[in-house]
C-alpha atoms as a PDB file:
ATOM      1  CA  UNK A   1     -59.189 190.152 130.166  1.00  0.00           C
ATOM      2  CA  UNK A   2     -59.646 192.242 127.345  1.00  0.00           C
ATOM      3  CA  UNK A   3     -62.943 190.816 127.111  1.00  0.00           C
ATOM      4  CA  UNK A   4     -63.929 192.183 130.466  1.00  0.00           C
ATOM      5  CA  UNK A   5     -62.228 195.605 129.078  1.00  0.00           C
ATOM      6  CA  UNK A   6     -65.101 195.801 126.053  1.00  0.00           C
ATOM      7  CA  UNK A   7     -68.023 194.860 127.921  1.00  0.00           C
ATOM      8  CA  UNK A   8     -66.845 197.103 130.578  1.00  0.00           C
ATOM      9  CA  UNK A   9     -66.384 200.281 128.259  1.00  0.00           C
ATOM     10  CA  UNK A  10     -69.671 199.649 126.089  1.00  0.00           C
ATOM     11  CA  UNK A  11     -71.443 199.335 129.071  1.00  0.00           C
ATOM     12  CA  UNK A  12     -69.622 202.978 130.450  1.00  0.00           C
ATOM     13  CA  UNK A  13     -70.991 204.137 127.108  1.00  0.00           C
ATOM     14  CA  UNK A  14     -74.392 203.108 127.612  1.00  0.00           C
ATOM     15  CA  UNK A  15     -75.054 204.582 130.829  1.00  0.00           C
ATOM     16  CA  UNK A  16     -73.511 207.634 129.129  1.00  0.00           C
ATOM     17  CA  UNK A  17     -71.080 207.900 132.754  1.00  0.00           C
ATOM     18  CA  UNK A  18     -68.419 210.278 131.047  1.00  0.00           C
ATOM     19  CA  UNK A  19     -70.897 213.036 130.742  1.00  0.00           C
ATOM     20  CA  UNK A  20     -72.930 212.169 133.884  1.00  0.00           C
ATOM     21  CA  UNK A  21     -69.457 212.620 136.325  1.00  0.00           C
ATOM     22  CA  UNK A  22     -68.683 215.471 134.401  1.00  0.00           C
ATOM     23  CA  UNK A  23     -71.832 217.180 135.257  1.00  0.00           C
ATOM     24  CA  UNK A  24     -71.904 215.802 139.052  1.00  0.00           C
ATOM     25  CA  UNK A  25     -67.733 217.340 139.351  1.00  0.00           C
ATOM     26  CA  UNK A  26     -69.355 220.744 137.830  1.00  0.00           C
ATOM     27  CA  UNK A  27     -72.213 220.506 139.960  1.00  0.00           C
ATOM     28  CA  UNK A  28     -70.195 219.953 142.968  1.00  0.00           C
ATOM     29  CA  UNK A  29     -67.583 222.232 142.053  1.00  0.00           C
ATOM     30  CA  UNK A  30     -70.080 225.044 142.026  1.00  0.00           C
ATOM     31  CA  UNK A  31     -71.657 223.981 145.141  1.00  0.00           C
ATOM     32  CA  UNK A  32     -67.974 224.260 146.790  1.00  0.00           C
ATOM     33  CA  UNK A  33     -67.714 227.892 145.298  1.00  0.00           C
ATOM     34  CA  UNK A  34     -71.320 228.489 147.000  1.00  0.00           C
ATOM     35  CA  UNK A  35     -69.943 227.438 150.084  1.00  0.00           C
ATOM     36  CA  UNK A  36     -66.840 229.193 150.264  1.00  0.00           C
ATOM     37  CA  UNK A  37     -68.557 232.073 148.689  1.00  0.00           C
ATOM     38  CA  UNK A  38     -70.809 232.063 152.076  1.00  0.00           C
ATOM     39  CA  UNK A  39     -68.324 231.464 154.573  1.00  0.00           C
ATOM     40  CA  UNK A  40     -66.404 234.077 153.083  1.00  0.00           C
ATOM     41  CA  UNK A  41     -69.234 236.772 154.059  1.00  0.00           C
ATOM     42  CA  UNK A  42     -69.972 234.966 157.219  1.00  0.00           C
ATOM     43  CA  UNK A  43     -66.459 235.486 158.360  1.00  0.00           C
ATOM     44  CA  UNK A  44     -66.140 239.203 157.458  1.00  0.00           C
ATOM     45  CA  UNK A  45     -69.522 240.105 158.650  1.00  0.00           C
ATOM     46  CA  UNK A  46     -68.797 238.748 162.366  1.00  0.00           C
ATOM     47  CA  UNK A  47     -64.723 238.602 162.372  1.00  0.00           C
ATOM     48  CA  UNK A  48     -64.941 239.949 166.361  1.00  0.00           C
ATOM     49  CA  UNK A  49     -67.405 237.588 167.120  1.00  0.00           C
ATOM     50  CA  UNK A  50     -65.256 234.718 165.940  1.00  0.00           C
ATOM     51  CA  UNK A  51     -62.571 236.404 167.599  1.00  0.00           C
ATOM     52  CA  UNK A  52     -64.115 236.612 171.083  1.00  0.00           C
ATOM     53  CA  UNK A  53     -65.147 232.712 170.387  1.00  0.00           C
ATOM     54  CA  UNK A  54     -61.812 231.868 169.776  1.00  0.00           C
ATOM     55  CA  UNK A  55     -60.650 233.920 172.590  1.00  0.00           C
ATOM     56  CA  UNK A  56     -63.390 232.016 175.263  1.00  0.00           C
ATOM     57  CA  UNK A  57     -62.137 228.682 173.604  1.00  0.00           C
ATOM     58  CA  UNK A  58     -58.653 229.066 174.099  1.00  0.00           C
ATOM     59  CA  UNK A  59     -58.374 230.199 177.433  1.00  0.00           C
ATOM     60  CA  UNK A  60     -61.085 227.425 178.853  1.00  0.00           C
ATOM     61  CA  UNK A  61     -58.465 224.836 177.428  1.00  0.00           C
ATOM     62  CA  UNK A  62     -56.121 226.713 179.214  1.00  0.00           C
ATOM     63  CA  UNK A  63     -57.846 227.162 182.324  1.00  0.00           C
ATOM     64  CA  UNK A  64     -58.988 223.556 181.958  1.00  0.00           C
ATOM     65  CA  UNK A  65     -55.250 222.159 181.088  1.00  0.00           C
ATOM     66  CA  UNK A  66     -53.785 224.469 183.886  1.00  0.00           C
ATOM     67  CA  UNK A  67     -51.612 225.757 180.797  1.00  0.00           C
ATOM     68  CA  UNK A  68     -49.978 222.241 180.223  1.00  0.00           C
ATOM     69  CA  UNK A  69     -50.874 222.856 176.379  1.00  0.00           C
ATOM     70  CA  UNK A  70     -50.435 226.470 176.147  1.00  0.00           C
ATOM     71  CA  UNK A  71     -47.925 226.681 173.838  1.00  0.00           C
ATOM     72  CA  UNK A  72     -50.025 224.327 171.174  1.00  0.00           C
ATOM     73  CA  UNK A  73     -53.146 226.159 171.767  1.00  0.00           C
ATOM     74  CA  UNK A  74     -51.347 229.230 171.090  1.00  0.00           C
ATOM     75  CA  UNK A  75     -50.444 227.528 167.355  1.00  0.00           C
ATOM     76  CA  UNK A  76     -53.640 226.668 166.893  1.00  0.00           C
ATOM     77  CA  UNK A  77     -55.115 229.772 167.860  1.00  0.00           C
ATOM     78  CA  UNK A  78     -52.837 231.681 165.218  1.00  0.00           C
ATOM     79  CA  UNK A  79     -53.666 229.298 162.659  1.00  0.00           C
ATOM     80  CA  UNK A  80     -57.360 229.910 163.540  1.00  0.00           C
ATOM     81  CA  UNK A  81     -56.775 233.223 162.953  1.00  0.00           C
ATOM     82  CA  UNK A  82     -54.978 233.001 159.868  1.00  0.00           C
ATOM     83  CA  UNK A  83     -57.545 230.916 158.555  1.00  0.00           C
ATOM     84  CA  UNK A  84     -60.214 233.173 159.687  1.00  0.00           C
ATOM     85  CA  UNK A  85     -58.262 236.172 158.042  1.00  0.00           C
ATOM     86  CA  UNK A  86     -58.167 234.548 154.739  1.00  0.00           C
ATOM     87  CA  UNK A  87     -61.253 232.936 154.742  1.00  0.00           C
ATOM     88  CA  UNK A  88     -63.113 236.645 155.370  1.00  0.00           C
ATOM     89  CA  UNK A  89     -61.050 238.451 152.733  1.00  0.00           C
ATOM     90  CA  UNK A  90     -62.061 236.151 150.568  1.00  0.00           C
ATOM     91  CA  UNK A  91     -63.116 237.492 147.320  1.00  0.00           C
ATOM     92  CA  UNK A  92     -66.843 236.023 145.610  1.00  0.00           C
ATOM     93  CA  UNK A  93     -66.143 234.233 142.821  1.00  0.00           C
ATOM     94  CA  UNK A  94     -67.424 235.257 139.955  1.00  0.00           C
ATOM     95  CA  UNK A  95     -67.768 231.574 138.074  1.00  0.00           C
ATOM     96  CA  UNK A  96     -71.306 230.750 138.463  1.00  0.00           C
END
């Protein structure tokens, strides 16, 4: 087994992975911070809009469910907007 363990690790050293993953999590990580960084203006920019889809959303499944699931659309809907809240005050980061 320990065999398996050396050619395993010199061949991890050859393709030089350490430093390859560590660029493609720092890559990625920025990318996330990109993301967040543009969902976070999105959100701000058109908080009523969201807020009237939301709205149009929850009362179709209402209308739809004859109000069957109105008290779980009503948690969701306050999580939405929670999530919306936070989302839109949101701070840029300033890690690029």
């Amino acid at each position: 087994m320990s065999r398996i363990n050396e050619t395993l690790k010199q061949k991890i050293d050859e393709l030089d992975l350490d430093r390859r993953l560590n660029e493609a999590s720092v890559k990625a990580e920025q990318a996330v911070k990109r993301a967040l960084d543009t969902a976070s203006e999105y959100a701000d920019e058109h908080r009523d809009d969201i807020d009237r889809l939301i709205t149009r959303v929850t009362t179709s499944i209402d209308e739809r469910t004859e109000g069957k699931y109105a008290d779980k659309v009503t948690k969701v809907r306050e999580q939405l907007d929670r999530g919306v809240e936070r989302l839109a005050e949101r701070r840029p980061s300033d890690d690029d």
